[in-house]
Protein backbone atom coordinates (compact mmCIF):
# COMPACT_ATOMS: atom_id res chain seq x y z
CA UNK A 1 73.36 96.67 87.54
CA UNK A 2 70.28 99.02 87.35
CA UNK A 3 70.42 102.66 88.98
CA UNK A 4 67.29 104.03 89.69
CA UNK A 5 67.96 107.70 91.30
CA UNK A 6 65.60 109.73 93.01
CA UNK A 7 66.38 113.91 93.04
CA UNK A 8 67.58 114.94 96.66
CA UNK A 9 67.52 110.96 97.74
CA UNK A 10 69.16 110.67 101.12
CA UNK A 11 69.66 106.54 101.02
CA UNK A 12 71.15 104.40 98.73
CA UNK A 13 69.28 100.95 98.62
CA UNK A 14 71.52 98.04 97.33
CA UNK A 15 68.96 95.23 96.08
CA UNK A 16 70.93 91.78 95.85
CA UNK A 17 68.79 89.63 93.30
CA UNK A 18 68.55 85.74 93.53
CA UNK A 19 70.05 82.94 91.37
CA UNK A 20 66.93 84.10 89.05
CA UNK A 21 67.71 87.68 88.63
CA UNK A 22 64.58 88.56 90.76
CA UNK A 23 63.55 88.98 94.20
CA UNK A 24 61.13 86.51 93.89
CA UNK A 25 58.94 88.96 92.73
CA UNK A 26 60.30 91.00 89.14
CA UNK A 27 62.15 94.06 89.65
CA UNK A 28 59.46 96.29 88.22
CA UNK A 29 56.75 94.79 90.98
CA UNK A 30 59.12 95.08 93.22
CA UNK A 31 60.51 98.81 92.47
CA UNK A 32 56.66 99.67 92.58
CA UNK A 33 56.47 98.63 96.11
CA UNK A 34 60.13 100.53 97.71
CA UNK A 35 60.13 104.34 97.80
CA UNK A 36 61.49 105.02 94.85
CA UNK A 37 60.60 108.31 94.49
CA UNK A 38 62.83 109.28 97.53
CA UNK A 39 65.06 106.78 97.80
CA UNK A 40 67.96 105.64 94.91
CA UNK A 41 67.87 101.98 93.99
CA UNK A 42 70.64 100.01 92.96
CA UNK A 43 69.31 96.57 91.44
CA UNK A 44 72.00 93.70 91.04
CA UNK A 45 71.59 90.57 89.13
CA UNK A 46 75.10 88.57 88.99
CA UNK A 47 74.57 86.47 85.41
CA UNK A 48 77.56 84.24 86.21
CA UNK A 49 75.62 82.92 89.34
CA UNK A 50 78.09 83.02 91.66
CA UNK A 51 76.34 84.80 94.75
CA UNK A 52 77.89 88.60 93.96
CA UNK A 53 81.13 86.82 95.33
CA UNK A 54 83.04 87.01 92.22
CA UNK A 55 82.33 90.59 91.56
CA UNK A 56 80.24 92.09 88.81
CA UNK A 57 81.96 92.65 85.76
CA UNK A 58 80.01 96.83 85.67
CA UNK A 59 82.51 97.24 88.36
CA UNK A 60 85.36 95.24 87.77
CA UNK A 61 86.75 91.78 88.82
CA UNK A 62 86.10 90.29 92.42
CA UNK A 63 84.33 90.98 95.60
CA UNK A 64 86.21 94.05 96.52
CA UNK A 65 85.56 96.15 93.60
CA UNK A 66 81.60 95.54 93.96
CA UNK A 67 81.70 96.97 97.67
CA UNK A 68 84.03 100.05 96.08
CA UNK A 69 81.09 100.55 92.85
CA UNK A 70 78.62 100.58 95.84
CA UNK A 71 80.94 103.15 97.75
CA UNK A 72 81.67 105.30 94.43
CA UNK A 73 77.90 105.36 93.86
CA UNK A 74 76.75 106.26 97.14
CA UNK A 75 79.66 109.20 96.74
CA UNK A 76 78.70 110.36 92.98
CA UNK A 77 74.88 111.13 94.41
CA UNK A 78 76.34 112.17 97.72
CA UNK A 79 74.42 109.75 99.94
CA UNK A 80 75.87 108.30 102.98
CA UNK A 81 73.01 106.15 104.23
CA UNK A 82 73.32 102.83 102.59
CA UNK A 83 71.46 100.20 103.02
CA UNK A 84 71.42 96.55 101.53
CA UNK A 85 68.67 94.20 100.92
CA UNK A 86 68.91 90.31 99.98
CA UNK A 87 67.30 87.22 98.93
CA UNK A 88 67.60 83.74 98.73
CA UNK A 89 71.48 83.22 97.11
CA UNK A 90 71.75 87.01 96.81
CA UNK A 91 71.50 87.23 100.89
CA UNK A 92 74.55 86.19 101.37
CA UNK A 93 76.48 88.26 99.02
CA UNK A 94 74.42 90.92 100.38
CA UNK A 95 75.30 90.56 104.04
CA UNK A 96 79.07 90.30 103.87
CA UNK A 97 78.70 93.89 101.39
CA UNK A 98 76.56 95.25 104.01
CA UNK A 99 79.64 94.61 106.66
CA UNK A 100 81.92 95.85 104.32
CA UNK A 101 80.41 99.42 102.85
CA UNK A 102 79.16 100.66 105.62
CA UNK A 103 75.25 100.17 105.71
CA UNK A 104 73.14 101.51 108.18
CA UNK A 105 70.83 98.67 107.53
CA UNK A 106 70.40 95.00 105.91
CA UNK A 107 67.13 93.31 105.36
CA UNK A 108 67.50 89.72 103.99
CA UNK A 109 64.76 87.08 103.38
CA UNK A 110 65.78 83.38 103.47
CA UNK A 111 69.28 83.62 103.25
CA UNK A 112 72.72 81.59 103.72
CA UNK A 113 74.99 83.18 106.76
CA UNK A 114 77.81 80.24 106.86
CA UNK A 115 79.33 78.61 103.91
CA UNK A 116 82.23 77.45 105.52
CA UNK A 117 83.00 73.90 104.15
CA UNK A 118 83.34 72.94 107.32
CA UNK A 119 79.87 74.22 108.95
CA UNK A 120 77.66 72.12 110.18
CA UNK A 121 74.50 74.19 109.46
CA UNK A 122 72.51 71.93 106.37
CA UNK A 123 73.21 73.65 102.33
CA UNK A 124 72.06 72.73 99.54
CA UNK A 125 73.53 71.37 95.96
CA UNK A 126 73.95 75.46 94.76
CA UNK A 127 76.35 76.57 97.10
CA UNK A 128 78.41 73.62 97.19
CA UNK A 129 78.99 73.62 93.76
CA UNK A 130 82.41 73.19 93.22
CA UNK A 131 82.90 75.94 90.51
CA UNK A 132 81.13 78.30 93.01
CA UNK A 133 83.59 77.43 95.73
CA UNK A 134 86.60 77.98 93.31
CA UNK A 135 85.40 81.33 92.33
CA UNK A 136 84.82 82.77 95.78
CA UNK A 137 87.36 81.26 97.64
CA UNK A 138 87.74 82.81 100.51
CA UNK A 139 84.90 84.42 100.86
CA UNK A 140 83.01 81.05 101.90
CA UNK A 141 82.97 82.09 105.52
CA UNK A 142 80.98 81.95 108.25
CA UNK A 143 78.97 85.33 108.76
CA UNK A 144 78.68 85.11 112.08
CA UNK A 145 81.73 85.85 113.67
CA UNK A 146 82.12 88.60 110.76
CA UNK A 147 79.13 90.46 112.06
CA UNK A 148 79.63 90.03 115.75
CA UNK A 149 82.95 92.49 114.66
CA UNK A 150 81.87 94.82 112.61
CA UNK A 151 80.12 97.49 113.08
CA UNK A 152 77.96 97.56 110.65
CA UNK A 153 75.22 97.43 109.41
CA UNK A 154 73.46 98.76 112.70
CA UNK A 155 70.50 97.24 111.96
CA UNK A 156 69.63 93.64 110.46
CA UNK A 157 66.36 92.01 109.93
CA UNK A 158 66.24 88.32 108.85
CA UNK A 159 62.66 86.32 107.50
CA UNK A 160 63.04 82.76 106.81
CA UNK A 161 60.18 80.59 105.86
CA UNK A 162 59.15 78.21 108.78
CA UNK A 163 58.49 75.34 106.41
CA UNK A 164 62.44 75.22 105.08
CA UNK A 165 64.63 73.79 107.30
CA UNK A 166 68.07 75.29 105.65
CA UNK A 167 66.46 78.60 106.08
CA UNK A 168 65.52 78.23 108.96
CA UNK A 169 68.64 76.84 110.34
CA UNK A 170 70.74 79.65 108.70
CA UNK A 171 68.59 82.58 110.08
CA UNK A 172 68.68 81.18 113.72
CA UNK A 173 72.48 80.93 113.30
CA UNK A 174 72.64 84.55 113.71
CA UNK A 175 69.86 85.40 115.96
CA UNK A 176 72.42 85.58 119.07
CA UNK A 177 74.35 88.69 117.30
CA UNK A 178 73.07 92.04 118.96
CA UNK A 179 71.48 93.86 116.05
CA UNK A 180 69.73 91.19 114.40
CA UNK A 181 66.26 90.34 114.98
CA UNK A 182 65.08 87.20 113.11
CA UNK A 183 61.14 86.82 112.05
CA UNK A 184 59.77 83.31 111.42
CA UNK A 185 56.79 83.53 108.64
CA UNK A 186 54.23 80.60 109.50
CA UNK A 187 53.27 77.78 106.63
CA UNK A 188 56.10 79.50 104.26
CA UNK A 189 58.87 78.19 102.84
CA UNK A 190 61.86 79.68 100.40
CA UNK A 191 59.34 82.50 99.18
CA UNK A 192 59.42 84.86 102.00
């Protein structure tokens, strides 16, 4: 975990990093092109590769007490706009915190939003690992019905690559769910 804090910020902005630690682009490239000079940036990378679902160790063990660092950091710089972004196997993670801490907004580019075992929406060999599945447990849900629910976050926006099927299968799974608008990117595929 990386805090980058702006004087006077008014948001938070959770960044939820892929398998690779990145965004697809670095963190640095990327931090050049958010508002970082009004805005405070929390980067996550989760080393043990288990989509955030585990926990990060910075904030203790399990799912729970990442949402709670997220809460206690948005309190210590007294910000109560939150908001969450995600990519590729850091989407997911990224989504249910969203639900869960209270953001105002999620933005998410080709992301999971049901790993039930049971779905019938296509995966592929990295979340149905099986030492994946025995850390996160229950957490292996399907998004959807979570975020027809809750009430937050207010606003989600969802790009998935038109030339990746799982994507794309994933990110129409939730189009139906009032506050979600879903963007298709033309001739793209996992590197929205």
């Amino acid at each position: 975990a990386v805090l980058c804090p702006a004087t006077g910020a008014r948001t938070l902005l959770v960044v939820f990093a892929s398998l690779y630690g990145n965004f697809w682009l670095s963190f640095p490239v990327l931090h050049s092109l958010l508002p970082s000079e009004s805005t405070t940036i929390l980067y996550l990378k989760d080393p043990a590769e288990m989509m955030f679902l585990a926990g990060l160790e910075r904030f203790g063990a399990g799912f729970d007490a990442l949402c709670e660092g997220i809460r206690a950091i948005a309190r210590e710089h007294a910000i109560d706009d939150i908001r969450v972004m995600g990519f590729s196997s850091g989407g997911f993670g990224g989504l249910l915190a969203a639900t869960r801490v209270g953001a105002s907004s999620y933005l998410g580019f080709s992301i999971r939003t049901d790993l039930d075992p049971q779905s019938a929406l296509p995966n592929d060999h990295y979340v149905e690992r099986t030492d994946l599945r025995a850390a996160a447990g229950g957490l292996m849900i399907d998004l959807k019905p979570v975020l027809e629910r809750a009430p937050y976050p207010r606003r989600c926006i969802l790009y998935y690559g038109a030339n990746s099927s799982i994507d794309e299968a994933h990110a129409r799974h939730v189009e139906g769910v009032g506050n979600f608008t879903v963007n298709r990117i033309p001739d793209c595929l996992h590197n929205t």
